[in-house]
N, C-alpha and C. Protein backbone atom coordinates (compact mmCIF):
# COMPACT_ATOMS: atom_id res chain seq x y z
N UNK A 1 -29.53 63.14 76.85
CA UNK A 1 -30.84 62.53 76.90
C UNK A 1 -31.67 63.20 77.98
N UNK A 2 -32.99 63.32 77.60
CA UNK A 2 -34.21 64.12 78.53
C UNK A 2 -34.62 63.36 80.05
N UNK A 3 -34.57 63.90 80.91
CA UNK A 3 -35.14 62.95 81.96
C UNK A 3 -36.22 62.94 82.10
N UNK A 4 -36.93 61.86 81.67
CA UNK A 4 -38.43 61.37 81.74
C UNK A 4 -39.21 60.93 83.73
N UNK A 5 -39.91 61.72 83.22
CA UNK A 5 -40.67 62.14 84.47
C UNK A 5 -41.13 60.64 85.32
N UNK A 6 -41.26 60.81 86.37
CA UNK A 6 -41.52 59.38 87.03
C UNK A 6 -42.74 59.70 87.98
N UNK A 7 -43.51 59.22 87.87
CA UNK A 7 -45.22 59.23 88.57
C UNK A 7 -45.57 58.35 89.38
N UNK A 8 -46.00 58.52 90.94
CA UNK A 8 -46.44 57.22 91.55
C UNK A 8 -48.02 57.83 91.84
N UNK A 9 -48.81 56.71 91.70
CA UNK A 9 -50.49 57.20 92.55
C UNK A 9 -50.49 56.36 93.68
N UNK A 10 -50.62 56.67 94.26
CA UNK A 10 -51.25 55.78 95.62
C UNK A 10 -52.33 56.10 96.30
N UNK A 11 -53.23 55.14 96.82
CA UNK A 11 -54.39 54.98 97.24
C UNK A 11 -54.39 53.51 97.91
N UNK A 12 -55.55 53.85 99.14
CA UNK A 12 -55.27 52.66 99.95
C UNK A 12 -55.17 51.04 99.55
N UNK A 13 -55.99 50.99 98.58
CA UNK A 13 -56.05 49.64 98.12
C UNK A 13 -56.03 49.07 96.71
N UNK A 14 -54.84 50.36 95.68
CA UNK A 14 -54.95 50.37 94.68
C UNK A 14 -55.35 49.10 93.94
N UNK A 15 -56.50 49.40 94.34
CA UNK A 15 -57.84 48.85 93.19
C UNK A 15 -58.81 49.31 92.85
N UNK A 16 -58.37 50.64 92.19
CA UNK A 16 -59.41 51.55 91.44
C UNK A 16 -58.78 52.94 91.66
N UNK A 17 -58.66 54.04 92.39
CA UNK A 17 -58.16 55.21 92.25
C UNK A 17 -56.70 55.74 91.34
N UNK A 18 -56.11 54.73 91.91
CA UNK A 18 -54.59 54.42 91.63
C UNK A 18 -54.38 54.00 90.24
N UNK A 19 -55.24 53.22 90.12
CA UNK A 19 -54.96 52.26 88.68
C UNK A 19 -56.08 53.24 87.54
N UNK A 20 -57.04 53.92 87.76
CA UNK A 20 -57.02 54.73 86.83
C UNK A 20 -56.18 55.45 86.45
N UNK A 21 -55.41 56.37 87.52
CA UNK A 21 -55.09 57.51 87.25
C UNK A 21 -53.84 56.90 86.39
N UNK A 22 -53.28 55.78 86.70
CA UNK A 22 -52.01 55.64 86.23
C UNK A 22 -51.89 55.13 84.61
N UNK A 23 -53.58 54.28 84.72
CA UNK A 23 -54.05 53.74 83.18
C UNK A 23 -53.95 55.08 82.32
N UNK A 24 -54.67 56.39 82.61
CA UNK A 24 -54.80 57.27 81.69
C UNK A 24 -53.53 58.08 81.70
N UNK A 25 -52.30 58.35 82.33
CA UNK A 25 -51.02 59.01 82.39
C UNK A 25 -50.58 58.10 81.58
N UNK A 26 -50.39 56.58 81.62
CA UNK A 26 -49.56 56.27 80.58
C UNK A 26 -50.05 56.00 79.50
N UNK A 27 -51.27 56.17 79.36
CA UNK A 27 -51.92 56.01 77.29
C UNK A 27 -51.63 57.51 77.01
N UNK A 28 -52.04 58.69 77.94
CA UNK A 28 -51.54 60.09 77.66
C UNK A 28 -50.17 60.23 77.14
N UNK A 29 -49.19 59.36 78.14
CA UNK A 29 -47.99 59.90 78.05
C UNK A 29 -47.58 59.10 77.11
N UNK A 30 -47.66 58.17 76.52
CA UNK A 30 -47.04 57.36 75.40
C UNK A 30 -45.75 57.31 75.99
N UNK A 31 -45.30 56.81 76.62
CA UNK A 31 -43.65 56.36 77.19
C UNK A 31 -43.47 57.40 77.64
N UNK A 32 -43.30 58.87 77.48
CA UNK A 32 -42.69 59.99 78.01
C UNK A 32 -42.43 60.24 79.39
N UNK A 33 -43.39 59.62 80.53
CA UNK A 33 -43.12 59.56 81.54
C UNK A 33 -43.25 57.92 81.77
N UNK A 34 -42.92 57.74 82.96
CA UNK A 34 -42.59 56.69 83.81
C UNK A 34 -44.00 56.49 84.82
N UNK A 35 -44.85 55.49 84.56
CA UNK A 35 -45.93 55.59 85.56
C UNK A 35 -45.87 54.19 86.68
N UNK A 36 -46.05 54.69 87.35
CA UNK A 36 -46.52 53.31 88.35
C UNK A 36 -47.55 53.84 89.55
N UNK A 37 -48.38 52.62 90.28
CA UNK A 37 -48.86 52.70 91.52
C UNK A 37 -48.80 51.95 92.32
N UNK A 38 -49.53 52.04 93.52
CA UNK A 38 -49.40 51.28 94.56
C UNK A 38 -50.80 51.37 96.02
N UNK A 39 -50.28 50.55 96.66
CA UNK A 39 -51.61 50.92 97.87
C UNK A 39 -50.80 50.41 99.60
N UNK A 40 -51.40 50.97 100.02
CA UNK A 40 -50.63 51.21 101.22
C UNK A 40 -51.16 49.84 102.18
N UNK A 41 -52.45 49.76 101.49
CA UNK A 41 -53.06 48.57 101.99
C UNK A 41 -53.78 47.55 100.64
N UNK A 42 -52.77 46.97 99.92
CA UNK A 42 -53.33 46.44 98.50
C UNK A 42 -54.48 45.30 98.93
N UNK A 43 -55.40 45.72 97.79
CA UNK A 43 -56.42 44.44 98.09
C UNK A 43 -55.74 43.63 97.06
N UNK A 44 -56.79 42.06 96.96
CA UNK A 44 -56.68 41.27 96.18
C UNK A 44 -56.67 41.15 94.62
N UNK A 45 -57.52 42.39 94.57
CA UNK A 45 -57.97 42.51 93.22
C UNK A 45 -58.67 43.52 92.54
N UNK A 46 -58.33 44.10 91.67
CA UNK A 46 -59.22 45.15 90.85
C UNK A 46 -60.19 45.68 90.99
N UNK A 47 -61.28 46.47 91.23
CA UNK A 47 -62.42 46.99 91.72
C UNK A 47 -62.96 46.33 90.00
N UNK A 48 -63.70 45.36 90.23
CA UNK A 48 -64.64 44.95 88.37
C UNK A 48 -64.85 45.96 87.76
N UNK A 49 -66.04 47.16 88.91
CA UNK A 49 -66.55 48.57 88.47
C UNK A 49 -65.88 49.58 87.66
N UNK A 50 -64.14 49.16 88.09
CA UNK A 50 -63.02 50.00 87.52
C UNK A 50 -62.38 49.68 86.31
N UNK A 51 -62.34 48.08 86.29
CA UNK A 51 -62.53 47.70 84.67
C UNK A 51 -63.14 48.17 84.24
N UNK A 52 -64.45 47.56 84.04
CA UNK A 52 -65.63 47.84 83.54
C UNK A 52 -65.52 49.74 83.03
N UNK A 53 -65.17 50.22 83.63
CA UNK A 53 -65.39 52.29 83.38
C UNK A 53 -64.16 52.20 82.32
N UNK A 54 -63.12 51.59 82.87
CA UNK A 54 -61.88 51.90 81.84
C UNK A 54 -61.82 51.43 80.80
N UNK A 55 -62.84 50.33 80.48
CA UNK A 55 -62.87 49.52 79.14
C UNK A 55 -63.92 50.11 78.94
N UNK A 56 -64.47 50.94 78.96
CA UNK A 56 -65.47 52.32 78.35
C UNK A 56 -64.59 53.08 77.35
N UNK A 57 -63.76 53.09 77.79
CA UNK A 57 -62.59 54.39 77.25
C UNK A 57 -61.86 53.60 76.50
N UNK A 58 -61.67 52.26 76.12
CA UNK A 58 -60.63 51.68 75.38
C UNK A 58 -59.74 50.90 76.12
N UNK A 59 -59.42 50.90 77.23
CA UNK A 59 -58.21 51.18 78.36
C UNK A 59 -58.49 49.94 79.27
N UNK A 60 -57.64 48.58 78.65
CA UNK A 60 -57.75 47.15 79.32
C UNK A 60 -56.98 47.23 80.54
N UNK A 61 -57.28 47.18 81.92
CA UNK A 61 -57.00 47.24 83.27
C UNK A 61 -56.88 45.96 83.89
N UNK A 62 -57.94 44.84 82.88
CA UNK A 62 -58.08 43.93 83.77
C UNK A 62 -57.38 42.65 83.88
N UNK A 63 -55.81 42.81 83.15
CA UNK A 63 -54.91 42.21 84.07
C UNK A 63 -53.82 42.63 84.78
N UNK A 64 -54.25 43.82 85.52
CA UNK A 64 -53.56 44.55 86.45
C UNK A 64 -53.77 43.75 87.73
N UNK A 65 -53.47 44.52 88.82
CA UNK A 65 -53.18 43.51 90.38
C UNK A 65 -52.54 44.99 91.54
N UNK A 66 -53.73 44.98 92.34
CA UNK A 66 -52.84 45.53 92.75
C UNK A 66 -51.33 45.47 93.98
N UNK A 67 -50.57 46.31 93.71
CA UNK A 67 -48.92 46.26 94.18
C UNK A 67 -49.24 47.17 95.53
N UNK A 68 -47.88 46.57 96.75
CA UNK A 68 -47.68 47.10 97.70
C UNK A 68 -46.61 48.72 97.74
N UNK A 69 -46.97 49.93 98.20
CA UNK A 69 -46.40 50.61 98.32
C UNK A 69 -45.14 50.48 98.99
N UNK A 70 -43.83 50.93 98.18
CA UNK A 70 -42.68 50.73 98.67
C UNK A 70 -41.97 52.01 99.18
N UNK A 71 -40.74 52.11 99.71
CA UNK A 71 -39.72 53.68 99.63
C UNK A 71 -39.04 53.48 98.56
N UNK A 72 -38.90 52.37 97.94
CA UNK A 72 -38.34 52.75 97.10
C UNK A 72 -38.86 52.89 96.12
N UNK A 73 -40.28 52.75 95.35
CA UNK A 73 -40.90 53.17 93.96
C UNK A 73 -41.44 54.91 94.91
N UNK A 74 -41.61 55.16 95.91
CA UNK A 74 -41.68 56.72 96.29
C UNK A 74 -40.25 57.66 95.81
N UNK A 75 -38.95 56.87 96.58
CA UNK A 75 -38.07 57.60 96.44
C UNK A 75 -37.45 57.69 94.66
N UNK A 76 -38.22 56.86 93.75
CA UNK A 76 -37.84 56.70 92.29
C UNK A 76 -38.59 57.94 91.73
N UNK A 77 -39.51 58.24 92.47
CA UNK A 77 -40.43 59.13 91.68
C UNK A 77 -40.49 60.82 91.83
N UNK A 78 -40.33 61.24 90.96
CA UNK A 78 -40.40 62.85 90.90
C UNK A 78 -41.77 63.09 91.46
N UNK A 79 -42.52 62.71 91.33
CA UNK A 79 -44.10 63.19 91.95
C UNK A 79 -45.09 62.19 92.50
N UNK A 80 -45.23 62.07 93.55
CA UNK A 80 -46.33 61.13 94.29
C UNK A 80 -47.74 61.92 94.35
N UNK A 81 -48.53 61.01 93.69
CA UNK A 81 -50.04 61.51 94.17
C UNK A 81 -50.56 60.40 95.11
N UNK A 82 -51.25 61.07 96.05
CA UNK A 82 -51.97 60.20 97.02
C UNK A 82 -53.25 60.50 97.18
N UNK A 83 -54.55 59.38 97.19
CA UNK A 83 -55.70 59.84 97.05
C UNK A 83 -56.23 58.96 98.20
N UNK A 84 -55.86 59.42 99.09
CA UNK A 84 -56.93 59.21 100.35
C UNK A 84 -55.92 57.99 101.17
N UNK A 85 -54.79 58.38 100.95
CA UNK A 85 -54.04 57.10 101.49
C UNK A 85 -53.31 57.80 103.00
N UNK A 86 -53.89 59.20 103.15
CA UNK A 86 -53.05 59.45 104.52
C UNK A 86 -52.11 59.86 104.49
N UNK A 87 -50.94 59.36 105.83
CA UNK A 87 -49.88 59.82 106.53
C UNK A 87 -49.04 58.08 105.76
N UNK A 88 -49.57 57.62 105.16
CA UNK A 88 -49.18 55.99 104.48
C UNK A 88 -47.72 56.04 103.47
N UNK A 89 -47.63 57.38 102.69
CA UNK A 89 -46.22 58.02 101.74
C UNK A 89 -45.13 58.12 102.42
N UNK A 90 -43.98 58.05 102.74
CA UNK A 90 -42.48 58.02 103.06
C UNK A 90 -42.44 59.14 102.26
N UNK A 91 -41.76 60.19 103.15
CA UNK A 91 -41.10 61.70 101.94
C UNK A 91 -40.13 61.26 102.15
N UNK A 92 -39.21 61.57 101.02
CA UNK A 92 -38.07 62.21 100.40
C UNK A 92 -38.01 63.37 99.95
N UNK A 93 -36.53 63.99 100.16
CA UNK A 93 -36.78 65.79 99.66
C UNK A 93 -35.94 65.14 98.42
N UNK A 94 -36.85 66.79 97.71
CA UNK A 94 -37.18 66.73 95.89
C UNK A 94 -37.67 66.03 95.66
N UNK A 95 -38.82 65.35 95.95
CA UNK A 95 -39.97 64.81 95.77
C UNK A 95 -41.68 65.80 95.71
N UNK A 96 -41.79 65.70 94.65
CA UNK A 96 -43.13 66.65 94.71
C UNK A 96 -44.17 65.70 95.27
N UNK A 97 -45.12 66.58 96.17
CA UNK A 97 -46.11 65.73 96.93
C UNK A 97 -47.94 66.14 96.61
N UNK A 98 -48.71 65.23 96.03
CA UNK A 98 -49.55 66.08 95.26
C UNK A 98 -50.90 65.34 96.23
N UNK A 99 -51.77 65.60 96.65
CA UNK A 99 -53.38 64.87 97.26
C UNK A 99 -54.40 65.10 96.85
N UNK A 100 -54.99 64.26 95.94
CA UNK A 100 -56.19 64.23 95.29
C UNK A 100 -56.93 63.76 95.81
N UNK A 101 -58.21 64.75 96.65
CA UNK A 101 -59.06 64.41 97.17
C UNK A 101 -60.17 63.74 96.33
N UNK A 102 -60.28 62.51 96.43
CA UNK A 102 -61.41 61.90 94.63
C UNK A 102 -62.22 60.80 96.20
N UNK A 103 -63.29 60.89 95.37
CA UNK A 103 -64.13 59.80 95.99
C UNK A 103 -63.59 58.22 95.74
N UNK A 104 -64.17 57.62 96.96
CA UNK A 104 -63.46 56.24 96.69
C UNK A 104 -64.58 55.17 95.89
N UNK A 105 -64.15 54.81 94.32
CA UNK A 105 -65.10 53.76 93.91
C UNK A 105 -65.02 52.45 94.19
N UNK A 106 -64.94 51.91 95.29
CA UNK A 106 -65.29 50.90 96.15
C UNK A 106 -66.32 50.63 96.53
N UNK A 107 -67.40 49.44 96.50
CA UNK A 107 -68.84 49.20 96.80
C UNK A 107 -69.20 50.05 95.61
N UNK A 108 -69.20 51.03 94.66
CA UNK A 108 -70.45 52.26 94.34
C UNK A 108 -70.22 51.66 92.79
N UNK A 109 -71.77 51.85 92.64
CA UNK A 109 -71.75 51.68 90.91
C UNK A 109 -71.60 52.49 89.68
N UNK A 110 -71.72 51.42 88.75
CA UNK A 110 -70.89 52.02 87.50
C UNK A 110 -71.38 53.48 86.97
N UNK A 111 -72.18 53.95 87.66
CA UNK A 111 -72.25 55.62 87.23
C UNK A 111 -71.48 56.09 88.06
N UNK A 112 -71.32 55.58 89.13
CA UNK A 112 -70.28 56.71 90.36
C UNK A 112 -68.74 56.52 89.92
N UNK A 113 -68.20 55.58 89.70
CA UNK A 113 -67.03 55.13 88.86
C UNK A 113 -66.84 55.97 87.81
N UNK A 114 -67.77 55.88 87.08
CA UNK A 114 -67.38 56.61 85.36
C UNK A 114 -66.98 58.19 85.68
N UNK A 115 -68.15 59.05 86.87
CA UNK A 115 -68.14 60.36 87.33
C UNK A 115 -66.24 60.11 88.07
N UNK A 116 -65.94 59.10 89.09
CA UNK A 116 -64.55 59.11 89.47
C UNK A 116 -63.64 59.01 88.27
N UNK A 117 -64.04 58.57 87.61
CA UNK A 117 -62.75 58.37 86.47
C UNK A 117 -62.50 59.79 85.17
N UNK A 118 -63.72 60.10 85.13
CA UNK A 118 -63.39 61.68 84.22
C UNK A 118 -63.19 62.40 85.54
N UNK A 119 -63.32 62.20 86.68
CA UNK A 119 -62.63 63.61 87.47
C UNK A 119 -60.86 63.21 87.52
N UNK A 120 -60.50 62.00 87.42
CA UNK A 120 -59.24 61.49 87.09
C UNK A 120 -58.79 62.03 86.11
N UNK A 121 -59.25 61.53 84.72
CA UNK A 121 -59.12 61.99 83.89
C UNK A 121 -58.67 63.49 83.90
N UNK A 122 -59.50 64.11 83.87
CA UNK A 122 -59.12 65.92 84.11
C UNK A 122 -58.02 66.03 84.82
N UNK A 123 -57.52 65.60 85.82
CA UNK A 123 -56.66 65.94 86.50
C UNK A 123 -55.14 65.30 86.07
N UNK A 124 -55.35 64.24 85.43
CA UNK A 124 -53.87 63.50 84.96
C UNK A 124 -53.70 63.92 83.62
N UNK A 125 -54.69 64.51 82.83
CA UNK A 125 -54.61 65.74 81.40
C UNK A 125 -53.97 67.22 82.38
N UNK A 126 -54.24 67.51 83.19
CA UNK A 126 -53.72 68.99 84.05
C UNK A 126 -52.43 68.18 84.02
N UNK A 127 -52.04 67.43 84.97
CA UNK A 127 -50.13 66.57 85.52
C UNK A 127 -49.65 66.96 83.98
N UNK A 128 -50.19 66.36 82.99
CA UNK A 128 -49.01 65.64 81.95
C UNK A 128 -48.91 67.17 81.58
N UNK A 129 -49.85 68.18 81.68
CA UNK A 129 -49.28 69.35 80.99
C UNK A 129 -48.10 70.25 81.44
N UNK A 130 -48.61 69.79 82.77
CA UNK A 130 -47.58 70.66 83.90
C UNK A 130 -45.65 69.54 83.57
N UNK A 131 -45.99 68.10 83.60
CA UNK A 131 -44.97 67.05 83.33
C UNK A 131 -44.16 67.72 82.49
N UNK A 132 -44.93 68.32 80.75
CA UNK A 132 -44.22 67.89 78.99
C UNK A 132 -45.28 69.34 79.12
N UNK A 133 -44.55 70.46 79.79
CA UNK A 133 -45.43 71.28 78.83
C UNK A 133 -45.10 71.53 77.58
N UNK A 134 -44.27 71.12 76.53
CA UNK A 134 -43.87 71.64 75.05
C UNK A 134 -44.11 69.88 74.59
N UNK A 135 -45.03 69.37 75.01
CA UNK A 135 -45.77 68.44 74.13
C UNK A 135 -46.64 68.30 73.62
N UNK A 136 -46.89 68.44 72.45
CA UNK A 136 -48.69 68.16 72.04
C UNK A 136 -49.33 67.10 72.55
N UNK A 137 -50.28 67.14 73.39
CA UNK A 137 -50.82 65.84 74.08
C UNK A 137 -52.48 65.47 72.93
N UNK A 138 -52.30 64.11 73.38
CA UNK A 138 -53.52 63.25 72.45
C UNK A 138 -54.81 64.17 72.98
N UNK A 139 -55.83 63.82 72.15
CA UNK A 139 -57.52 64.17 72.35
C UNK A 139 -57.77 63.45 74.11
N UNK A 140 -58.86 63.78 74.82
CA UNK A 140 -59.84 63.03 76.23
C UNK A 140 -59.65 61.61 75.50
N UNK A 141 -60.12 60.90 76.17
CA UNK A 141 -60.72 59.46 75.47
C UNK A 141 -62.02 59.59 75.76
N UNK A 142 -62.83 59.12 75.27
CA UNK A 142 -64.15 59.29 75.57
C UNK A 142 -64.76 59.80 76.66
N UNK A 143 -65.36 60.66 76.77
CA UNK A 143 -65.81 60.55 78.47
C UNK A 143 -66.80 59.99 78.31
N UNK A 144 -67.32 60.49 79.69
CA UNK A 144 -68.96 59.59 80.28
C UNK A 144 -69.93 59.60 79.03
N UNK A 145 -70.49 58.65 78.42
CA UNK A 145 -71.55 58.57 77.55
C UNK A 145 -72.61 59.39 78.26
N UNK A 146 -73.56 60.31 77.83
CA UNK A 146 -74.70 60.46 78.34
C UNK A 146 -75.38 59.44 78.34
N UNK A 147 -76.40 60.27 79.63
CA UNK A 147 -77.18 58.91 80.14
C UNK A 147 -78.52 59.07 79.22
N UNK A 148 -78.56 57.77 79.34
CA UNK A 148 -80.22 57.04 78.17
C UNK A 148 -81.16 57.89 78.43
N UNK A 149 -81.95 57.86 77.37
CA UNK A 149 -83.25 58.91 77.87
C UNK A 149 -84.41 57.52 78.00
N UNK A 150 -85.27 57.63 78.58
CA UNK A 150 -85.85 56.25 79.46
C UNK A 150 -87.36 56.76 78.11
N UNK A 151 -87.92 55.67 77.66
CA UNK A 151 -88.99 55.85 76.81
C UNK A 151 -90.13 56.36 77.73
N UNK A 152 -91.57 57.08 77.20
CA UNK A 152 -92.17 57.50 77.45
C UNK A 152 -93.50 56.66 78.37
């Protein structure tokens, strides 16, 4: 049997960086890998803004929560991404260590979100290729709708 890849995101308050990236790795990956996240400092609750962008795309988030970063969902995982969470990760060797510098959509509205979430996007379509390169992977999901053209 294949060993299926294991993914952690972390971000400080996975409620929003984290929970995209991990929403679109596992509709990408259809089971093939193993996704989870976490936050080094979890808030209470979901960024709305981050629903709201991911249920753009199809992609129901909003009964997620976010979870406390552990050593042990780090030391489970073949690859940790961290997006702005610091010196906050526990290494383990043979652990790949990845830092995605992404803006934080916290306070910012739903255009700055949608722009954070296709730069997600792009980058967790790059992981899964590098993950399953001899997989055919699904189509984008929608990206950003263009914006309205405002009447005359």
């Amino acid at each position: 049997m294949r060993h299926r890849p294991e993914v952690l995101f972390v971000c400080v308050h996975n409620a929003g960086r984290s929970q995209m990236a991990a929403a679109l790795l596992d509709r990408y990956a259809a089971g093939k890998v193993v996704v989870r996240s976490a936050g080094s400092a979890p808030a209470d609750t979901i960024n709305p803004a981050v629903v709201a962008a991911m249920a753009e795309i199809g992609i129901d988030i909003s009964r997620e929560f976010p979870k406390p970063l552990t050593s042990e969902a780090v030391q489970l995982s073949d690859v940790v991404i961290s997006m702005g969470c610091g010196d906050a990760c526990p290494v383990f060797p043979g652990t790949r260590y990845l830092d995605w510098e992404l803006d934080d959509p916290a306070g910012q509205g739903i255009d700055t979100v949608r722009r954070i979430r296709d730069d997600i996007d792009t980058r967790v379509r790059a992981l899964l290729a590098e993950l399953l390169p001899d997989e055919d992977h699904p189509p984008q999901l929608n990206p950003t709708p263009p914006a309205a053209e405002e009447a005359p």
